[in-house]
N, C-alpha and C. Protein backbone atom coordinates (compact mmCIF):
# COMPACT_ATOMS: atom_id res chain seq x y z
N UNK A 1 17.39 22.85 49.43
CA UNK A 1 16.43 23.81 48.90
C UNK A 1 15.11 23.09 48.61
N UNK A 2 14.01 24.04 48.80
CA UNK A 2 12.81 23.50 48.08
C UNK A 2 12.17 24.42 47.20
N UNK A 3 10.83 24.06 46.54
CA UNK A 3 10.20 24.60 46.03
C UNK A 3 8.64 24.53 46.50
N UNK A 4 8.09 26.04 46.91
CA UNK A 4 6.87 25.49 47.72
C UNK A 4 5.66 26.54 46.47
N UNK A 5 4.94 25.74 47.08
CA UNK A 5 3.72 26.34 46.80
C UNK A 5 2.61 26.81 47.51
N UNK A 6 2.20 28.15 47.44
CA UNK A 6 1.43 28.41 48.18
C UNK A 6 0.05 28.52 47.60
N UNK A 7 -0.65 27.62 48.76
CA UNK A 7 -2.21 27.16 47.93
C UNK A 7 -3.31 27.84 48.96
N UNK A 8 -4.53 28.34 48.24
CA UNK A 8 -5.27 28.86 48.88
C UNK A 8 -6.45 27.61 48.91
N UNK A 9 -7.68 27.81 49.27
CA UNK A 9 -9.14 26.69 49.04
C UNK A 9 -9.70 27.03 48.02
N UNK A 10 -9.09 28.07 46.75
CA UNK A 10 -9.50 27.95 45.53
C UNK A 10 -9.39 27.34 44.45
N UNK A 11 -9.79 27.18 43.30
CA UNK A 11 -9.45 26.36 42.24
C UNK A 11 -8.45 26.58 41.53
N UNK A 12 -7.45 27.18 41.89
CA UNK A 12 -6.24 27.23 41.49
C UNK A 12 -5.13 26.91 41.93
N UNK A 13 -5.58 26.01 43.30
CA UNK A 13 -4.47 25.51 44.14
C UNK A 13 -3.83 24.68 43.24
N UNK A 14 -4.70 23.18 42.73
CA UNK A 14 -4.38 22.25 41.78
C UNK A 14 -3.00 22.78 40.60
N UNK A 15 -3.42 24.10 39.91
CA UNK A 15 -2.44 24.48 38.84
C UNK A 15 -1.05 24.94 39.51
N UNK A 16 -1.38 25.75 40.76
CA UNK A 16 -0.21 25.84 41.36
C UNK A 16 0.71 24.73 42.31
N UNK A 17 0.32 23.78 42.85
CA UNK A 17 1.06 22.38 42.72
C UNK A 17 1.54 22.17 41.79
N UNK A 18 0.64 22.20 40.15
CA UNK A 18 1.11 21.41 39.04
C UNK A 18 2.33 21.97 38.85
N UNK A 19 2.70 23.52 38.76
CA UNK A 19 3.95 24.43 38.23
C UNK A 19 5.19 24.29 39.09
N UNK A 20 4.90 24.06 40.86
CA UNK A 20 5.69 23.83 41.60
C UNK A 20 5.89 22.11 41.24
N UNK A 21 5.42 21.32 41.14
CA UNK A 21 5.97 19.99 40.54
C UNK A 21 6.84 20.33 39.93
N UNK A 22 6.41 20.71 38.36
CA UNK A 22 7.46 20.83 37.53
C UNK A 22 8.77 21.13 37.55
N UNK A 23 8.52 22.56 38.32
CA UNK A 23 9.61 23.10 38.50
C UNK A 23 10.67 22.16 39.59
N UNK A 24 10.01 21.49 40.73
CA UNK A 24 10.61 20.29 41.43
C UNK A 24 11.61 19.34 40.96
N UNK A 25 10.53 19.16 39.68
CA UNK A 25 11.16 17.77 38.82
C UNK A 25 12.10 18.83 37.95
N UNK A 26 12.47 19.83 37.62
CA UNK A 26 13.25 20.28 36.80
C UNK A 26 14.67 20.50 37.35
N UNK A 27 14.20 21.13 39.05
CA UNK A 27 15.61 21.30 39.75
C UNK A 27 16.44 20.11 40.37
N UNK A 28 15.69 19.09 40.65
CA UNK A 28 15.56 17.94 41.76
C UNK A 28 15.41 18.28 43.39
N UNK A 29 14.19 19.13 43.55
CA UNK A 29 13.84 19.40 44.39
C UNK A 29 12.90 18.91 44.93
N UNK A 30 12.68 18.86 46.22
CA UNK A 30 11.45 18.52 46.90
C UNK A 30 10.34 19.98 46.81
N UNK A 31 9.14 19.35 46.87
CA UNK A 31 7.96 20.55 46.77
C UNK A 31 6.92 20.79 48.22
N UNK A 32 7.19 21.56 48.55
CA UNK A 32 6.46 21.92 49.78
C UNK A 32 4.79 22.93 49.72
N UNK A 33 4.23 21.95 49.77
CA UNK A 33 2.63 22.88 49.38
C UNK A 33 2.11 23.28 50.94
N UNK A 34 1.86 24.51 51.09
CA UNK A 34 2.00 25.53 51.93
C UNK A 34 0.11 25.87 51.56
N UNK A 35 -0.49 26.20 53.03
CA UNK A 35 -1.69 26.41 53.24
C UNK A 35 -1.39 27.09 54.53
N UNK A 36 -2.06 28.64 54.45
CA UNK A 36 -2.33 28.88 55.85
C UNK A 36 -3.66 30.03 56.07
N UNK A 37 -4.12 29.04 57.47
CA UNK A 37 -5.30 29.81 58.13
C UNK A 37 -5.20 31.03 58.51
N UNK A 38 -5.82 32.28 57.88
CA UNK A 38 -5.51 33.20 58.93
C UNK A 38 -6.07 32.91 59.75
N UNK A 39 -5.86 34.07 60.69
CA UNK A 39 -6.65 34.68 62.14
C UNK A 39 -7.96 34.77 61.85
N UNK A 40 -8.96 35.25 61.04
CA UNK A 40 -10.12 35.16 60.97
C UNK A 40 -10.62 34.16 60.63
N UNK A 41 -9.58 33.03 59.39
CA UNK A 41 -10.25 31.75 59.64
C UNK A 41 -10.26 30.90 60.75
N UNK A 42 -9.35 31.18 61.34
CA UNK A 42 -8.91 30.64 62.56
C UNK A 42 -10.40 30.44 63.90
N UNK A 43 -10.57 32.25 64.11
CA UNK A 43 -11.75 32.55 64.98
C UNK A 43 -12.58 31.97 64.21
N UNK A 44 -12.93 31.42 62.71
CA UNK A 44 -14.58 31.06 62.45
C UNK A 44 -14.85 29.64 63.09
N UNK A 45 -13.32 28.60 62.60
CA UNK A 45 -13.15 27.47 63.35
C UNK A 45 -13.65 27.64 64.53
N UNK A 46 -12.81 28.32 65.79
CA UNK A 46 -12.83 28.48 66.88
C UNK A 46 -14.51 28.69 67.39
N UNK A 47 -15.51 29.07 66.85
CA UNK A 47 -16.65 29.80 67.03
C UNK A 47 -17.47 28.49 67.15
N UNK A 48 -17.30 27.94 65.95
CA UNK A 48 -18.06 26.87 65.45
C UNK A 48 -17.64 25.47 66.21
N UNK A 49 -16.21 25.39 66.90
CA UNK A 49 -16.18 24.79 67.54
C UNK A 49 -16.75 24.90 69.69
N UNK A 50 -16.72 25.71 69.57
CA UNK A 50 -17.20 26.44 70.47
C UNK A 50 -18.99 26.27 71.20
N UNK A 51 -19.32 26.32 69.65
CA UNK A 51 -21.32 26.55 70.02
C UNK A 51 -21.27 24.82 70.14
N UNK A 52 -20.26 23.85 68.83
CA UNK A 52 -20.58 22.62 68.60
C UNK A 52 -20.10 22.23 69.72
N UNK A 53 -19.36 22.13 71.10
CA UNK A 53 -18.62 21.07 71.71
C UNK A 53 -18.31 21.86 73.14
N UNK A 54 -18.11 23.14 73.11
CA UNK A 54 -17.99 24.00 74.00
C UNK A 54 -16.62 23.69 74.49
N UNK A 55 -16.03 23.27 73.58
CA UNK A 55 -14.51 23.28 73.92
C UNK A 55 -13.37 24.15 72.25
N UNK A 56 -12.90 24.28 73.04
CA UNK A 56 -11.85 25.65 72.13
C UNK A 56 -10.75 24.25 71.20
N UNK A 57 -10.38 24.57 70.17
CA UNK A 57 -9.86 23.96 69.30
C UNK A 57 -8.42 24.25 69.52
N UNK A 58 -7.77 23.21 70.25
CA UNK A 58 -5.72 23.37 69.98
C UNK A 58 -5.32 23.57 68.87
N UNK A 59 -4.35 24.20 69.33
CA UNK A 59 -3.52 24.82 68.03
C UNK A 59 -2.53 23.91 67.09
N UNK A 60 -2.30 22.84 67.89
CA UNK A 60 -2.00 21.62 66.60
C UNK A 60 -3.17 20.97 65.85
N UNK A 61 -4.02 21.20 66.41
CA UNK A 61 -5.72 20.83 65.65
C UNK A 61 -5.29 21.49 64.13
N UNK A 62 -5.40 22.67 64.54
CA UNK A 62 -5.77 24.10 63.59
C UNK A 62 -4.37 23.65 62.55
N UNK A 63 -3.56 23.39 63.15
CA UNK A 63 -2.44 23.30 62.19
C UNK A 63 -2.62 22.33 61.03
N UNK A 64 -3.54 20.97 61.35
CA UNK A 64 -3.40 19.76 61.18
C UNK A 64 -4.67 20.25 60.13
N UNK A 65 -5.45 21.37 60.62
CA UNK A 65 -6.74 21.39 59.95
C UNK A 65 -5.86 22.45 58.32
N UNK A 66 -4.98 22.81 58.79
CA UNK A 66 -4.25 23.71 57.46
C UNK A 66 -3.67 23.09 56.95
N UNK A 67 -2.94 21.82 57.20
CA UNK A 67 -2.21 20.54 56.75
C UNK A 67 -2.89 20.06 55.61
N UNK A 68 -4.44 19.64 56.19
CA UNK A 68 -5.44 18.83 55.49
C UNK A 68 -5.52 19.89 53.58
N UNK A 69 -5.64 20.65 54.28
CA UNK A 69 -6.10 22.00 53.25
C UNK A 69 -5.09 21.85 52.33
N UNK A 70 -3.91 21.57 52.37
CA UNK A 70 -2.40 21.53 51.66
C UNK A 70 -2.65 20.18 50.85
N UNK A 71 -2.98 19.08 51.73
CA UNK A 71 -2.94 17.81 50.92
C UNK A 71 -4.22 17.58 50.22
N UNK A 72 -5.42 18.41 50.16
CA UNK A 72 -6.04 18.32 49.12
C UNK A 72 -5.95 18.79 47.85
N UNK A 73 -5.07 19.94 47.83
CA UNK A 73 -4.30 20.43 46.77
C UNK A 73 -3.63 19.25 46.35
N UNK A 74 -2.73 18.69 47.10
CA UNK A 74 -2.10 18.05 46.59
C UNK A 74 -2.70 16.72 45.64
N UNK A 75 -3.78 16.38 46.50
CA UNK A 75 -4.60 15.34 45.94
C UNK A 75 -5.01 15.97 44.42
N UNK A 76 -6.07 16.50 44.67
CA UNK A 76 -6.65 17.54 43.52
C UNK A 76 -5.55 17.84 42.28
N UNK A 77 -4.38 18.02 42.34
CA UNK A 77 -3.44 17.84 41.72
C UNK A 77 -3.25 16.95 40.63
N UNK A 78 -3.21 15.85 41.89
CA UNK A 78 -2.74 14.40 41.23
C UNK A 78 -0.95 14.24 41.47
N UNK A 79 -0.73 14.78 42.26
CA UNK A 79 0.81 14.83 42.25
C UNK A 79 1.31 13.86 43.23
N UNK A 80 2.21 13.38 43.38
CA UNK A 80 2.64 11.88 44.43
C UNK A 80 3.41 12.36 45.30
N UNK A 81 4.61 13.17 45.00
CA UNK A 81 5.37 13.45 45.78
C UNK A 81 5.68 14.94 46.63
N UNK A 82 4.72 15.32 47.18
CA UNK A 82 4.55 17.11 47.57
C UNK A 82 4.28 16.57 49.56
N UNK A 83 4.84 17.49 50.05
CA UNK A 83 4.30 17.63 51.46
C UNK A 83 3.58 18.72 51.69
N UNK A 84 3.17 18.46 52.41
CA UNK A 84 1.46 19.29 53.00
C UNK A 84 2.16 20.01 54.06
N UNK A 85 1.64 21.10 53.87
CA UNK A 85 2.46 22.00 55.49
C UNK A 85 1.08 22.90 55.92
N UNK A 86 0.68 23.29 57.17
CA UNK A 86 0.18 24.18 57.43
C UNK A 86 0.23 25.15 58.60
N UNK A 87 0.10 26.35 58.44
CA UNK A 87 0.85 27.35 59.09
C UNK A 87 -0.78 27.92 59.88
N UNK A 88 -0.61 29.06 60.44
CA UNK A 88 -1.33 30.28 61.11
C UNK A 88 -0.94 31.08 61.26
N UNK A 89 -1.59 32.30 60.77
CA UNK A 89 -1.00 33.52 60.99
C UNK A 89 -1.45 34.62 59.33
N UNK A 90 -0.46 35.39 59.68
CA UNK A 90 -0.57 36.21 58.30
C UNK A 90 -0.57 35.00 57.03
N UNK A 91 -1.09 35.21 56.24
CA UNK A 91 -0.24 34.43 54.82
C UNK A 91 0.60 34.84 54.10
N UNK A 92 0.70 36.05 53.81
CA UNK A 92 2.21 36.92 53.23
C UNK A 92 3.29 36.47 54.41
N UNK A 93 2.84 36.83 55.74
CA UNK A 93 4.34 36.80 56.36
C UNK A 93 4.49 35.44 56.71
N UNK A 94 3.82 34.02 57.56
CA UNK A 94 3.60 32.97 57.05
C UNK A 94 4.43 32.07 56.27
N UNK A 95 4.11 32.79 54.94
CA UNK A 95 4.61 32.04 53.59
C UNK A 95 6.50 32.30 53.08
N UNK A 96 6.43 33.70 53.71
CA UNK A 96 7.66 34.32 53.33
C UNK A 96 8.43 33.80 54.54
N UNK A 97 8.47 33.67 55.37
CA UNK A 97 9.13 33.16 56.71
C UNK A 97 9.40 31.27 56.17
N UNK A 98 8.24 31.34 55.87
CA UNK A 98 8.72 29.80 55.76
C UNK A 98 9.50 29.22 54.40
N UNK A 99 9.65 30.06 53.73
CA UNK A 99 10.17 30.26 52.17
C UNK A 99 11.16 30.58 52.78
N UNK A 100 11.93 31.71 53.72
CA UNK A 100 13.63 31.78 54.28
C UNK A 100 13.30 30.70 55.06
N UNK A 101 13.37 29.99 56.08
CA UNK A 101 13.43 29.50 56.84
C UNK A 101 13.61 28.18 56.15
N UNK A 102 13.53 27.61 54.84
CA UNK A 102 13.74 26.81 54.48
C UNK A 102 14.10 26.70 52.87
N UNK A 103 14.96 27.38 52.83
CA UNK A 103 16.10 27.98 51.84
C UNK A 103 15.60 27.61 50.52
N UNK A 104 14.14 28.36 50.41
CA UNK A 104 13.32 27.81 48.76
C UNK A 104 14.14 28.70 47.91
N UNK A 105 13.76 27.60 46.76
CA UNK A 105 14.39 28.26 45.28
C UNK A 105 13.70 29.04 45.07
N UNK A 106 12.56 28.36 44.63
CA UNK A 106 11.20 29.07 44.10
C UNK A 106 9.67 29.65 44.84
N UNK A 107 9.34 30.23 44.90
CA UNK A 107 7.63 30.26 45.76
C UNK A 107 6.54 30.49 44.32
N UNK A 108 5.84 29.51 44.35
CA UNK A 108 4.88 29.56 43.53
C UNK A 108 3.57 29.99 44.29
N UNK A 109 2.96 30.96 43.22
CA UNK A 109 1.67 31.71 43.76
C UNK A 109 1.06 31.49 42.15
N UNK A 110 -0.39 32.14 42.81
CA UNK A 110 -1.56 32.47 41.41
C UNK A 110 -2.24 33.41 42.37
N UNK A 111 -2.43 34.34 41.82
CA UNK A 111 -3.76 35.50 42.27
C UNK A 111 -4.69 36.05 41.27
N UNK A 112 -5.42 36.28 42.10
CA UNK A 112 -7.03 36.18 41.80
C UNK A 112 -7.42 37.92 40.58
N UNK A 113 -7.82 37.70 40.40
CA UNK A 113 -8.36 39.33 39.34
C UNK A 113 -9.06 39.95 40.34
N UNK A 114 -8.29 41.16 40.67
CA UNK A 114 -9.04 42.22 41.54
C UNK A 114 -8.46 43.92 40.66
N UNK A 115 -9.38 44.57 40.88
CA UNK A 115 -9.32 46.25 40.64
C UNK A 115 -8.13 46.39 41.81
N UNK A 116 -7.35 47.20 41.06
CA UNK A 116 -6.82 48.51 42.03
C UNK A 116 -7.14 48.41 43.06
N UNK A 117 -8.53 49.10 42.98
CA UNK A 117 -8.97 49.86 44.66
C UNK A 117 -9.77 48.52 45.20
N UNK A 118 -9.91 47.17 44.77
CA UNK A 118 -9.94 46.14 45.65
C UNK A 118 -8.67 45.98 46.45
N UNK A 119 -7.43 45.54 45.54
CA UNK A 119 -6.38 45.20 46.06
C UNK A 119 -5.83 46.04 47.36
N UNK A 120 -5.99 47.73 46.91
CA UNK A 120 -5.82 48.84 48.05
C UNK A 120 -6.43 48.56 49.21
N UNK A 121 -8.08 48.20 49.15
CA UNK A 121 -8.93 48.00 50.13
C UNK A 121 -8.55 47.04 50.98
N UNK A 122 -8.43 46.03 50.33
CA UNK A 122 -8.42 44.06 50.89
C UNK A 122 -7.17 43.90 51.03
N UNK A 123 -5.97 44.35 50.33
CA UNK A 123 -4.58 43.62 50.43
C UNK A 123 -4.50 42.92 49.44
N UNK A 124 -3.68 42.11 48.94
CA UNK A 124 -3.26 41.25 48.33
C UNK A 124 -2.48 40.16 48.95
N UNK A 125 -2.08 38.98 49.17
CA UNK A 125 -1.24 38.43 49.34
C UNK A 125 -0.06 38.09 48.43
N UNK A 126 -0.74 37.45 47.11
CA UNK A 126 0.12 37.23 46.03
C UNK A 126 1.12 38.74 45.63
N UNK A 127 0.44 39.97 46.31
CA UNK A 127 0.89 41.04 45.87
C UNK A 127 2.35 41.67 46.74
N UNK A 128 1.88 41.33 47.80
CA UNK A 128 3.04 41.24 48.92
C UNK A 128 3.78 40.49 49.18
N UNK A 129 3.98 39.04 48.40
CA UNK A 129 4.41 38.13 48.28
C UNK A 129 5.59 39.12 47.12
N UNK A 130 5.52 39.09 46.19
CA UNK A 130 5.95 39.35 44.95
C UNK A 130 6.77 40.47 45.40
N UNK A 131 6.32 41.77 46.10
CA UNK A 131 7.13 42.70 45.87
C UNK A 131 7.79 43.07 47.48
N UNK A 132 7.99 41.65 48.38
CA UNK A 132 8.55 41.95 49.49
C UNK A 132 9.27 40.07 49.68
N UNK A 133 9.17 39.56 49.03
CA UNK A 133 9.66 38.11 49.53
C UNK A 133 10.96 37.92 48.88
N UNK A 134 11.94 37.64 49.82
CA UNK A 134 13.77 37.35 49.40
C UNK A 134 13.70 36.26 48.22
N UNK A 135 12.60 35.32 48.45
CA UNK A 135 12.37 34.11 47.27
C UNK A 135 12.22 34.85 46.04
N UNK A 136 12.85 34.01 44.87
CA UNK A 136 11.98 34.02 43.83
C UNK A 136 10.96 34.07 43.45
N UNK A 137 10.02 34.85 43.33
CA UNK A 137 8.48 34.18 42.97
C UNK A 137 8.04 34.03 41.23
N UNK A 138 7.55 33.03 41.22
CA UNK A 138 6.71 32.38 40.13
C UNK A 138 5.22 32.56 40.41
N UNK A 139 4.83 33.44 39.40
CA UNK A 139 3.47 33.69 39.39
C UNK A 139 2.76 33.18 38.39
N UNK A 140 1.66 32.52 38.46
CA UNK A 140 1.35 31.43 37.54
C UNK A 140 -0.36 32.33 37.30
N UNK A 141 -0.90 32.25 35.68
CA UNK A 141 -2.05 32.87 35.20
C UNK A 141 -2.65 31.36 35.66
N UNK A 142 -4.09 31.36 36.01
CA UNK A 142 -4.78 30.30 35.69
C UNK A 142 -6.39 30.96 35.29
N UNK A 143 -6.61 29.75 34.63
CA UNK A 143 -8.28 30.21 33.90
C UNK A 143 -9.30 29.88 34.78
């Protein structure tokens, strides 16, 4: 079993490592910090690599570039022992696939303060996470 965390490029990745640590060190689990590009981040890469080089960006690039994204959390953290994973694709489905697929205890999230009719509009991830994922989820407040 593990315990992952799913980190976005906001300032709350750091707290959510910190809770998935804990909880790591509480079960004797390994912690898996989870980053993924969507599809639109994906195409901005792709664009920008595109005008810069005129060559299209592989998809182990992109992976490696969602990897990076994981282990700065991790850095930012301060935590020693977490692996960096990075995915493409949805991030609800993504995260939840890779949470069965690798028989987590726990999935740690934090989401952001949105209205109602943001969340309706935009989606949620943390929200679809919570009320569709076989995992446990741990939802963590941060300031």
């Amino acid at each position: 079993m593990v315990i992952i965390a799913a980190v976005d490029r906001s300032e709350r990745a750091p707290s959510i490592v910190d809770e998935a640590n804990e909880l790591g060190q509480a079960f004797d689990e390994p912690v898996h910090v989870v980053h993924v590009l969507s599809r639109s981040e994906f195409v901005g890469l792709e664009r920008t690599s595109v005008t810069d080089t005129g060559k299209s960006i592989p998809t182990d690039d992109v992976l490696d570039i969602a990897e990076e994204f994981a282990r700065e959390a991790i850095d930012e953290a301060g935590v020693d022992d977490a692996t960096p994973v990075g995915l493409l694709g949805d991030p609800a489905d993504e995260i939840s696939n890779y949470a069965d697929s690798n028989d987590a205890r726990y999935l740690v999230i934090a989401g952001r303060k949105r209205s109602p009719v943001g969340k309706a509009l935009f989606g949620s991830t943390v929200q679809s996470l919570m009320l569709n994922s076989e995992t446990p989820v741990v939802s963590i407040r941060t300031d």
